[in-house]
C-alpha atoms as a PDB file:
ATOM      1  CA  UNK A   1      20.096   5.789 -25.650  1.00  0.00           C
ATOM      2  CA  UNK A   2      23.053   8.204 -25.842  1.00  0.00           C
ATOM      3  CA  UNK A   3      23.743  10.427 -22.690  1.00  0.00           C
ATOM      4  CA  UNK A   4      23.790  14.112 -23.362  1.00  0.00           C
ATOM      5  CA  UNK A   5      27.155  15.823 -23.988  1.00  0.00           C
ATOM      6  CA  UNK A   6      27.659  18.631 -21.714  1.00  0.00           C
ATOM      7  CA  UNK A   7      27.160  22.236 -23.433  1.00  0.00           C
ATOM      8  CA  UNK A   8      30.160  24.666 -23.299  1.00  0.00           C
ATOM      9  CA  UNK A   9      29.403  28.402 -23.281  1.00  0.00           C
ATOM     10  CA  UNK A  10      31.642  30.953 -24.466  1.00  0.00           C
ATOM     11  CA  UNK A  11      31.413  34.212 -24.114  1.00  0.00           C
ATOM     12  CA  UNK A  12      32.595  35.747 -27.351  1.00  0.00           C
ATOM     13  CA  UNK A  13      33.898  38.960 -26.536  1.00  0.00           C
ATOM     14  CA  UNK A  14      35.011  42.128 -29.003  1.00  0.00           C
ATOM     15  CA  UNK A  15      37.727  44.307 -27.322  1.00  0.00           C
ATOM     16  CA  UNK A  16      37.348  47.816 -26.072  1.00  0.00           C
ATOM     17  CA  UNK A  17      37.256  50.635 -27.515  1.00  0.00           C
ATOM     18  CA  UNK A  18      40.865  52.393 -28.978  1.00  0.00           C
ATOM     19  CA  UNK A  19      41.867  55.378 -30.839  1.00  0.00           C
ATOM     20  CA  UNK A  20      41.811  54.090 -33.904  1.00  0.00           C
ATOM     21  CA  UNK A  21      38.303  53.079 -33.608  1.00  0.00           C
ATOM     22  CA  UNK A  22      37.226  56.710 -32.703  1.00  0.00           C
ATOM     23  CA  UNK A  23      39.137  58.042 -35.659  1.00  0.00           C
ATOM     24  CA  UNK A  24      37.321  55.348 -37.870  1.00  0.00           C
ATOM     25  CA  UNK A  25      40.627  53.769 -39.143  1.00  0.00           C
ATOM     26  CA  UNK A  26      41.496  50.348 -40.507  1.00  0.00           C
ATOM     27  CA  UNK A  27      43.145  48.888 -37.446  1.00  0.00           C
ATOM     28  CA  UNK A  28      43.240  45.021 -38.597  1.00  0.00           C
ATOM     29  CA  UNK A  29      46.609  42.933 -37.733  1.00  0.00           C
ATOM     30  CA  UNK A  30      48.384  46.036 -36.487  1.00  0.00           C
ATOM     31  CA  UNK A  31      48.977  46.564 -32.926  1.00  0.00           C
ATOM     32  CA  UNK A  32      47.040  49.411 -30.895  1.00  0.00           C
ATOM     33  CA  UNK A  33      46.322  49.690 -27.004  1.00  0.00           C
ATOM     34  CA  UNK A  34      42.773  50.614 -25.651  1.00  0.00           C
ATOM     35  CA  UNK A  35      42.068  53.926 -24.674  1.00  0.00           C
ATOM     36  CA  UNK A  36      41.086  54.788 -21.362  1.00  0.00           C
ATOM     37  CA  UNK A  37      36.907  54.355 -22.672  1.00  0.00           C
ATOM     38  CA  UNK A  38      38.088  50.929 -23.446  1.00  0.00           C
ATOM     39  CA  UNK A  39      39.312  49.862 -20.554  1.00  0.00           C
ATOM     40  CA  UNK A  40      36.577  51.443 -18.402  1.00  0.00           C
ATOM     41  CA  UNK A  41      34.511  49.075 -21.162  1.00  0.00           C
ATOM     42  CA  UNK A  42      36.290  45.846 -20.575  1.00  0.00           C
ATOM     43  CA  UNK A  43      36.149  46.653 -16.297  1.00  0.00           C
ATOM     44  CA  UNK A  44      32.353  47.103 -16.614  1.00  0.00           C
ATOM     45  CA  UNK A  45      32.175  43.713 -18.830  1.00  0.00           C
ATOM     46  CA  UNK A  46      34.747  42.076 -16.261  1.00  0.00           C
ATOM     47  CA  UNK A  47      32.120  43.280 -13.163  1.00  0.00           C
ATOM     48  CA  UNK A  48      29.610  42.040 -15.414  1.00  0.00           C
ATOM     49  CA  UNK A  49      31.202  38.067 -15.634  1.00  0.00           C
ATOM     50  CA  UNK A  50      32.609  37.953 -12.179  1.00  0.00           C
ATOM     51  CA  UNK A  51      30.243  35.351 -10.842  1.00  0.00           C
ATOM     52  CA  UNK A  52      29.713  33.152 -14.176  1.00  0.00           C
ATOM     53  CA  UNK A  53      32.173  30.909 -12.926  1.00  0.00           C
ATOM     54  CA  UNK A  54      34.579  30.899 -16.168  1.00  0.00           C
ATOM     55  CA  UNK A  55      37.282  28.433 -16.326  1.00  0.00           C
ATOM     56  CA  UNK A  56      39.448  29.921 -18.769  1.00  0.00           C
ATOM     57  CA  UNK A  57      40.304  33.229 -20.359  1.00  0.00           C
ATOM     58  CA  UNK A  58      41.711  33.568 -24.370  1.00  0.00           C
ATOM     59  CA  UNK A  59      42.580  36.263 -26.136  1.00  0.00           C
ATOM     60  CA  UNK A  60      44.150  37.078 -29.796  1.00  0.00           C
ATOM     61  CA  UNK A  61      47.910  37.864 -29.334  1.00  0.00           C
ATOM     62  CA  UNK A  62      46.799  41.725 -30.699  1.00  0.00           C
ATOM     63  CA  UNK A  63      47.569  43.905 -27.258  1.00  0.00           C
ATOM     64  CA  UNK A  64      43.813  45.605 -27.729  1.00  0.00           C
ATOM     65  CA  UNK A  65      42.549  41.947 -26.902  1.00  0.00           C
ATOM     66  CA  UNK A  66      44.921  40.686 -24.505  1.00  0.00           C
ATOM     67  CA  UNK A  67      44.629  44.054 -22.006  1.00  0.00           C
ATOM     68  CA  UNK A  68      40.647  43.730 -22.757  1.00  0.00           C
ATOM     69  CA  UNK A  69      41.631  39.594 -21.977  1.00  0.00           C
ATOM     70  CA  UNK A  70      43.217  40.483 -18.821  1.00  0.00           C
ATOM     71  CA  UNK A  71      40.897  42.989 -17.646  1.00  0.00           C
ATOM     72  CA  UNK A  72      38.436  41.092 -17.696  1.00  0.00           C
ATOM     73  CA  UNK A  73      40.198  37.877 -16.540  1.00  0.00           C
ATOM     74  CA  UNK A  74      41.357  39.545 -13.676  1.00  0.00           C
ATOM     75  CA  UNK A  75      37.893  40.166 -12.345  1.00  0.00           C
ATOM     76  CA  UNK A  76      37.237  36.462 -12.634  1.00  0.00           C
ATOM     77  CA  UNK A  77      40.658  35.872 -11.260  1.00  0.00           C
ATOM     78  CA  UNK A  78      42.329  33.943 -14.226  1.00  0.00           C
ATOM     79  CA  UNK A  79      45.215  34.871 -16.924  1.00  0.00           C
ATOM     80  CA  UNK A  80      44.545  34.764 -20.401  1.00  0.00           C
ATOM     81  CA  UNK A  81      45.889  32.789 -23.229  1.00  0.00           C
ATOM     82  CA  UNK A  82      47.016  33.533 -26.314  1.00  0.00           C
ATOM     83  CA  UNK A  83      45.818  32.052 -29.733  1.00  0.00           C
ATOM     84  CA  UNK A  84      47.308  33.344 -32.954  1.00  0.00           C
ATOM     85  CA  UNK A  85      44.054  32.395 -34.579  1.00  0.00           C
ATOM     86  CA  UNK A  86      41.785  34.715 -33.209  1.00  0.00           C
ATOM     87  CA  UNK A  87      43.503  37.361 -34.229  1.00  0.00           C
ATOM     88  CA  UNK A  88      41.977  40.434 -36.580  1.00  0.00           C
ATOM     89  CA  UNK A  89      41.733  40.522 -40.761  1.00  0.00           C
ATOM     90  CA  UNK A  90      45.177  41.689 -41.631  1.00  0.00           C
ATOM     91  CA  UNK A  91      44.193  44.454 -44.548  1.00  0.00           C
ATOM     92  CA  UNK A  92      47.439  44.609 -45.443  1.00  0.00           C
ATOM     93  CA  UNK A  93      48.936  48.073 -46.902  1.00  0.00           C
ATOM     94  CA  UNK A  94      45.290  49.702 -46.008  1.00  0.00           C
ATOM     95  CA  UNK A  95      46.468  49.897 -42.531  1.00  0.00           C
ATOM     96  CA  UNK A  96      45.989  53.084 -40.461  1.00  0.00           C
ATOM     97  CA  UNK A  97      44.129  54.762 -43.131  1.00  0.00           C
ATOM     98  CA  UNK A  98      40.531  55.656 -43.226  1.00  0.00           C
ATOM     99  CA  UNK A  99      37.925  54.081 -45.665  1.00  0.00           C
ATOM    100  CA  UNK A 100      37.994  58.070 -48.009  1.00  0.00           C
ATOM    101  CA  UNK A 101      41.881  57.617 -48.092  1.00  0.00           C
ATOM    102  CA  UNK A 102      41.538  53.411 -49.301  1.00  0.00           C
ATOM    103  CA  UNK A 103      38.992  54.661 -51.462  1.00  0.00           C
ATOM    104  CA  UNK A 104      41.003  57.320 -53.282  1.00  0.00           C
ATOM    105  CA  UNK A 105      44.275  55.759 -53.571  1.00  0.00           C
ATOM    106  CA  UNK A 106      43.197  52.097 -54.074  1.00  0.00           C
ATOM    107  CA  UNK A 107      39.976  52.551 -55.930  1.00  0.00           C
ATOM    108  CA  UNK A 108      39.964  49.441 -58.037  1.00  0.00           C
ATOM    109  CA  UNK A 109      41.014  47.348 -54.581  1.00  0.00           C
ATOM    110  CA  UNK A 110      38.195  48.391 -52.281  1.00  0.00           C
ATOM    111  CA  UNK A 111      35.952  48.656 -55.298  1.00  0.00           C
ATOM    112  CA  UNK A 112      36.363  44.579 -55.310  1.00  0.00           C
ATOM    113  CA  UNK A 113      36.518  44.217 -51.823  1.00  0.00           C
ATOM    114  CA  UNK A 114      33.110  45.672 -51.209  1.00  0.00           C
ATOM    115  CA  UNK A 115      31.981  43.366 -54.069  1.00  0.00           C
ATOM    116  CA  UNK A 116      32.954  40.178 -52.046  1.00  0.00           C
ATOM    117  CA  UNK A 117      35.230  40.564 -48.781  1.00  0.00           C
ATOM    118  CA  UNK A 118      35.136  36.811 -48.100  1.00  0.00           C
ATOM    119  CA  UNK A 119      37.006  35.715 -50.886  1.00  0.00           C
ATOM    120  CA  UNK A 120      39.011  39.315 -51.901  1.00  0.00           C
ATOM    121  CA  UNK A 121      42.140  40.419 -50.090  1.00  0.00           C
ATOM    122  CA  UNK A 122      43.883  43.674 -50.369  1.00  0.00           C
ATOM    123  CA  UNK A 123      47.649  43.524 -51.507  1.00  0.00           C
ATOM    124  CA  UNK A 124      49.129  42.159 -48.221  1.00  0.00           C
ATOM    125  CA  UNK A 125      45.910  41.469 -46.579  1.00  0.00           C
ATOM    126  CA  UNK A 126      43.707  38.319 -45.332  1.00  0.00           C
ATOM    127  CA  UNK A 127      40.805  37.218 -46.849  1.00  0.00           C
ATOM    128  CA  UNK A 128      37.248  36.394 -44.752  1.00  0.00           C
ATOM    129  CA  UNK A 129      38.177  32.769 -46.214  1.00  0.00           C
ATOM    130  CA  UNK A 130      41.526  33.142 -44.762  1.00  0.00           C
ATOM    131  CA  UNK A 131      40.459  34.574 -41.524  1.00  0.00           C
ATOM    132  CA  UNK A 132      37.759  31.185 -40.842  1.00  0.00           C
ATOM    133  CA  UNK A 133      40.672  28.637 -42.093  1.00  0.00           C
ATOM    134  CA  UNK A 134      42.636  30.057 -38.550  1.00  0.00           C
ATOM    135  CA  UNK A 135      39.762  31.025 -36.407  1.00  0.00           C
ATOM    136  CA  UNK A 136      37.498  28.000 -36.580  1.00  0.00           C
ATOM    137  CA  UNK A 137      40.345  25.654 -35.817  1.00  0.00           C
ATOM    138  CA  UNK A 138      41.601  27.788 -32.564  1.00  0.00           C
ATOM    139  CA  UNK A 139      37.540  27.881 -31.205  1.00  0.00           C
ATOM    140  CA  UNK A 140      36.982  24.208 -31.510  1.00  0.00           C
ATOM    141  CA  UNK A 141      40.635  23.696 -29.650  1.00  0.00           C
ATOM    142  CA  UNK A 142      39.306  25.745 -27.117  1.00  0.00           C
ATOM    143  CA  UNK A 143      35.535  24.318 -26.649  1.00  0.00           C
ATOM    144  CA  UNK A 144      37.171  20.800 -26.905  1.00  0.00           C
ATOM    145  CA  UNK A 145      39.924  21.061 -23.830  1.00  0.00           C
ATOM    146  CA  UNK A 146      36.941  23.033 -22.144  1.00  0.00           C
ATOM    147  CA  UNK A 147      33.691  20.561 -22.406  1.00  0.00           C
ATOM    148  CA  UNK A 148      31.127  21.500 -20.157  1.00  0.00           C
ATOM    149  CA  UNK A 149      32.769  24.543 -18.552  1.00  0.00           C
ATOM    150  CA  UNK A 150      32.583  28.526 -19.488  1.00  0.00           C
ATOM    151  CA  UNK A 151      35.076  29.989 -21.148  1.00  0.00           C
ATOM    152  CA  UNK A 152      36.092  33.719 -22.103  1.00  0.00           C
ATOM    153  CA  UNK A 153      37.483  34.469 -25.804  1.00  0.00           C
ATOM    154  CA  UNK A 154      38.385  38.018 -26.295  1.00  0.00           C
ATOM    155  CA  UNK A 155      38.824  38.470 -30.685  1.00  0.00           C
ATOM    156  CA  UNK A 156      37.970  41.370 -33.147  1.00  0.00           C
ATOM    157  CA  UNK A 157      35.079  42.681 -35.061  1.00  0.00           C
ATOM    158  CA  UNK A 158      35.922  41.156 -37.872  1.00  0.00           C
ATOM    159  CA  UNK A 159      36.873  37.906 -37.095  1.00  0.00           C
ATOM    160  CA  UNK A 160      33.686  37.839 -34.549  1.00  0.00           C
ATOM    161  CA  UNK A 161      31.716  38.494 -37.263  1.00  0.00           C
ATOM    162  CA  UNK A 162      33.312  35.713 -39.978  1.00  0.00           C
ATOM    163  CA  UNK A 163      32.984  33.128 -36.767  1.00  0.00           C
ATOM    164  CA  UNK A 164      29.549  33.657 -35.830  1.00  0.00           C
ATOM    165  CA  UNK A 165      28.386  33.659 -39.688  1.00  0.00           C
ATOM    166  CA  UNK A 166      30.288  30.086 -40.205  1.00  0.00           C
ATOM    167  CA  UNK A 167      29.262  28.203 -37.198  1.00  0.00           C
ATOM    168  CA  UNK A 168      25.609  29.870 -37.304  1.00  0.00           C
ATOM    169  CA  UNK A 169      25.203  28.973 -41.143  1.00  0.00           C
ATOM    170  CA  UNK A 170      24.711  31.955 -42.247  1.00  0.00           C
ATOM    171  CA  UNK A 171      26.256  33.563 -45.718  1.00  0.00           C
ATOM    172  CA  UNK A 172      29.567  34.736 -44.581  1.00  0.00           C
ATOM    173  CA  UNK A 173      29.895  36.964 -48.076  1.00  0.00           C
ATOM    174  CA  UNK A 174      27.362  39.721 -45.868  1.00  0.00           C
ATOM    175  CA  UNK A 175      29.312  39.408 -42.681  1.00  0.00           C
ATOM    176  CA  UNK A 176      29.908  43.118 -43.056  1.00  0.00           C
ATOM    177  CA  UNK A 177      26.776  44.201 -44.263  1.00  0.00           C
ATOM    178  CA  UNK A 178      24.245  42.146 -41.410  1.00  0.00           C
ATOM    179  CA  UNK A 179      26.342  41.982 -38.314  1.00  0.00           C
ATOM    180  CA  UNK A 180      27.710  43.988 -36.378  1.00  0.00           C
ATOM    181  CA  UNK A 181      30.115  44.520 -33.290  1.00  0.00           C
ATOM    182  CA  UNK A 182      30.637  47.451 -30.963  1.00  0.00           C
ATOM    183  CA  UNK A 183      33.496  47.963 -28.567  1.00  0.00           C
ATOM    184  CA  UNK A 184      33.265  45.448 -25.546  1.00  0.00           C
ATOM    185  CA  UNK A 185      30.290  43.696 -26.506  1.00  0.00           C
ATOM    186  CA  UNK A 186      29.004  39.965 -25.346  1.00  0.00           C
ATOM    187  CA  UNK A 187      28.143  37.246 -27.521  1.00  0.00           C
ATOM    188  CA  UNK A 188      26.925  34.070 -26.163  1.00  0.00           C
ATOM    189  CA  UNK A 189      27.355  30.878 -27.948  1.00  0.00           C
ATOM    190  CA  UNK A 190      26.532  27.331 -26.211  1.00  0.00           C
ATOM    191  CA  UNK A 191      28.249  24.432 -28.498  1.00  0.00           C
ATOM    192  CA  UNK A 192      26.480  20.617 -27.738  1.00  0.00           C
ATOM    193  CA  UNK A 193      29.604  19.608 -29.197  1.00  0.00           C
ATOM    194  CA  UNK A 194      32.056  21.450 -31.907  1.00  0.00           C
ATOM    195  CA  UNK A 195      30.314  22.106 -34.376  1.00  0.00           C
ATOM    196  CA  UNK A 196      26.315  22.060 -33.001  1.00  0.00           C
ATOM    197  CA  UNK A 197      26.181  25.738 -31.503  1.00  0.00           C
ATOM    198  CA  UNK A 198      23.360  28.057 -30.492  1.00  0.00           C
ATOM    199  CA  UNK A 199      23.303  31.750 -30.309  1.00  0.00           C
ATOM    200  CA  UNK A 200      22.288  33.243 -26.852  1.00  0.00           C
ATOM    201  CA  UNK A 201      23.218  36.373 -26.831  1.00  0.00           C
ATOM    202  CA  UNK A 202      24.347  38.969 -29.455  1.00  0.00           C
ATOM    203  CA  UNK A 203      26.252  41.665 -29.376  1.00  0.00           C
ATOM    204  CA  UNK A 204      25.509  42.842 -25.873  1.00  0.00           C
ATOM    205  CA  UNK A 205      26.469  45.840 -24.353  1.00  0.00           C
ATOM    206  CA  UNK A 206      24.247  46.584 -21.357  1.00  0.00           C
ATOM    207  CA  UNK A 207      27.342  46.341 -19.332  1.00  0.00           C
ATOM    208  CA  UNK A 208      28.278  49.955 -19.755  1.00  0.00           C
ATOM    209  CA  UNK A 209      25.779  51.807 -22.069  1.00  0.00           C
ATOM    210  CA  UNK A 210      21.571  52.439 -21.113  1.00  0.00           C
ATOM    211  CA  UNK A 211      20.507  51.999 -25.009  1.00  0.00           C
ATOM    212  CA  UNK A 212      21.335  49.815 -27.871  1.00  0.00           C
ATOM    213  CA  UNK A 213      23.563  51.688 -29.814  1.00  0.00           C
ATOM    214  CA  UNK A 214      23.620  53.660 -33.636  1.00  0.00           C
ATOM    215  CA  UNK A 215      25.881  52.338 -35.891  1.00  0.00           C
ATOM    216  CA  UNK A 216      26.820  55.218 -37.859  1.00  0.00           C
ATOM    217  CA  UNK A 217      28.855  54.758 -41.084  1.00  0.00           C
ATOM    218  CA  UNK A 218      30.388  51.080 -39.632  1.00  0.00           C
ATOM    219  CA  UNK A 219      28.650  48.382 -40.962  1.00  0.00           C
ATOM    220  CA  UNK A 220      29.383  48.774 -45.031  1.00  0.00           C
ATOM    221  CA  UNK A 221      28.242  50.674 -47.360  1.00  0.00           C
ATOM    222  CA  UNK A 222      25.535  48.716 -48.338  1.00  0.00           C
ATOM    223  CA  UNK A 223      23.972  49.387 -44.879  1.00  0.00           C
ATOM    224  CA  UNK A 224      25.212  53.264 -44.932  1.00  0.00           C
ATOM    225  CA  UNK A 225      23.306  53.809 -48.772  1.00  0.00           C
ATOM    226  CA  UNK A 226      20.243  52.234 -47.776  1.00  0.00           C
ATOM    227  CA  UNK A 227      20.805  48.993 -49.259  1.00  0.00           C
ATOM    228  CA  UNK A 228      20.576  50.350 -52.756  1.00  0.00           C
ATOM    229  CA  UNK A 229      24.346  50.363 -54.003  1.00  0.00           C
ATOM    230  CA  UNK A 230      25.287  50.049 -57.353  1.00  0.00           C
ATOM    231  CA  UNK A 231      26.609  46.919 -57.570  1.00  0.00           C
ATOM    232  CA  UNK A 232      24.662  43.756 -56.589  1.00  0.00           C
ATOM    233  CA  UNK A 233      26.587  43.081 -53.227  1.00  0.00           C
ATOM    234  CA  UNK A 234      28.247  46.165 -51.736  1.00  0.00           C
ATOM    235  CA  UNK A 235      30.205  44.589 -48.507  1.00  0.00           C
ATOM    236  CA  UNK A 236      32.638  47.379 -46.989  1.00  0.00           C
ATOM    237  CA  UNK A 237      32.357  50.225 -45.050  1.00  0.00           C
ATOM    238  CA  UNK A 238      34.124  51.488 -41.856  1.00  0.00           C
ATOM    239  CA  UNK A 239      36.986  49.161 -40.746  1.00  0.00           C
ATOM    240  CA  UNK A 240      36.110  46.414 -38.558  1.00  0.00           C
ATOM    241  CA  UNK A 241      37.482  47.908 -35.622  1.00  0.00           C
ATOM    242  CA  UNK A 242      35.497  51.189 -36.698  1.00  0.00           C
ATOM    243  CA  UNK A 243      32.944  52.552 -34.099  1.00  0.00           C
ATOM    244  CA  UNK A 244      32.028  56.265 -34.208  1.00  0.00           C
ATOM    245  CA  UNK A 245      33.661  58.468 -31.252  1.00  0.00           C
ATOM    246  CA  UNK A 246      31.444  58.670 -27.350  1.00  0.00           C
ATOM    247  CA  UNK A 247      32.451  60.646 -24.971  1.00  0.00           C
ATOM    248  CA  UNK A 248      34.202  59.492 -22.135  1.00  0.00           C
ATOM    249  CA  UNK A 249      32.945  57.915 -19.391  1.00  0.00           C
ATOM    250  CA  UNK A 250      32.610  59.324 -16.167  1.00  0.00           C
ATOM    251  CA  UNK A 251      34.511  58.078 -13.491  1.00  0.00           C
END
């Protein structure tokens, strides 16, 4: 009889909030900082993890992940690590612009992309295929040199979403339309080993907001038409790092 491999839980983390998210702009491979909501998010989440006892901290190189990294590291009194493969969808020259200004002056580009964004790229950009072939790779790296322990890895909406779709098996070509990510949230995953995983917790944010929150206008457009677009898979919308704007918190 086999003995039973230890489980290794990481807590899948989306950075906090930044400007670019409020404004509702494509903020992919490009570097932004987190606004002062964001880092009041990643505190709360860092308050929240203090006592799970986590042996590690990593963190895409992207500066919104590695301040949300060491935020919440520092709580748990550990540096982060960088790993170029958790890093967010590169959308190439739709950078900085909103999903009306991709729309109007690269029409036939996002008209494809919203067909299938796991296989399409915009001119520059990463594909969702392209985004797994780095990010699965840097994950089971991670849960391997970590076996048994608990681990923090700070990533991207995006990417999140592309990960959890792969090692969950489900259809990675809705990632946009059936998942989604707000600022600071907790995901859960135990892993028996690499590649046997179990979802825990999803998209948690009970750390800093009372209610589950209202996507409005960020999941695709799919979602934001009622799931009756005119093509057979619509699969855009806001940018992965798009969250509509809250007010501040207090304090």
């Amino acid at each position: 009889m086999h003995a039973m491999l230890p489980v290794t839980r990481v807590f899948l983390i989306r950075h906090g909030a930044t400007q670019l998210t409020a404004e509702g702009r494509f903020s992919g491979d490009v570097g932004v900082d987190l606004s002062e909501e964001g880092r009041w998010q990643a505190a709360q989440l860092g308050e929240r993890l203090r006592h799970e006892e986590v042996a590690a901290v990593y963190a895409s190189p992207l500066s919104r992940a590695v301040e949300t990294a060491r935020i919440v590291g520092g709580a748990c009194r550990l540096s982060c690590e960088t790993r170029d493969g958790l890093r967010e969808i590169s959308h190439g020259h739709w950078e900085g612009l909103t999903r009306a200004e991709v729309e109007a002056r690269f029409a036939d580009e996002y008209a494809a992309w919203e067909e299938d964004p796991f296989t399409f790229a915009p001119d520059g950009g990463e594909s969702g295929v392209a985004v797994l072939a780095r990010a699965l790779p840097a994950i089971r790296e991670i849960v391997m040199a970590h076996a048994g322990r608990r681990i923090v890895v700070v990533s991207h909406k995006a990417t999140i979403r592309l990960l959890l779709s792969s090692l969950l098996g489900i259809d990675a070509r809705g990632y946009r339309d059936r998942l989604d990510q707000a600022p600071a949230c907790l995901n859960v995953l135990d892993f028996r080993d690499p590649v046997r995983v179990r979802l825990i917790g999803f998209n948690d944010t009970s750390h800093y907001a009372s209610r589950v929150r209202t996507p409005q206008e960020s999941l695709s457009k799919w979602w934001d038409t009622g799931g009756t677009p005119p093509r057979p898979r619509e699969s855009t919308g806001g940018p992965p790092d798009a969250e509509p704007p809250r007010p501040a918190p207090a304090g």
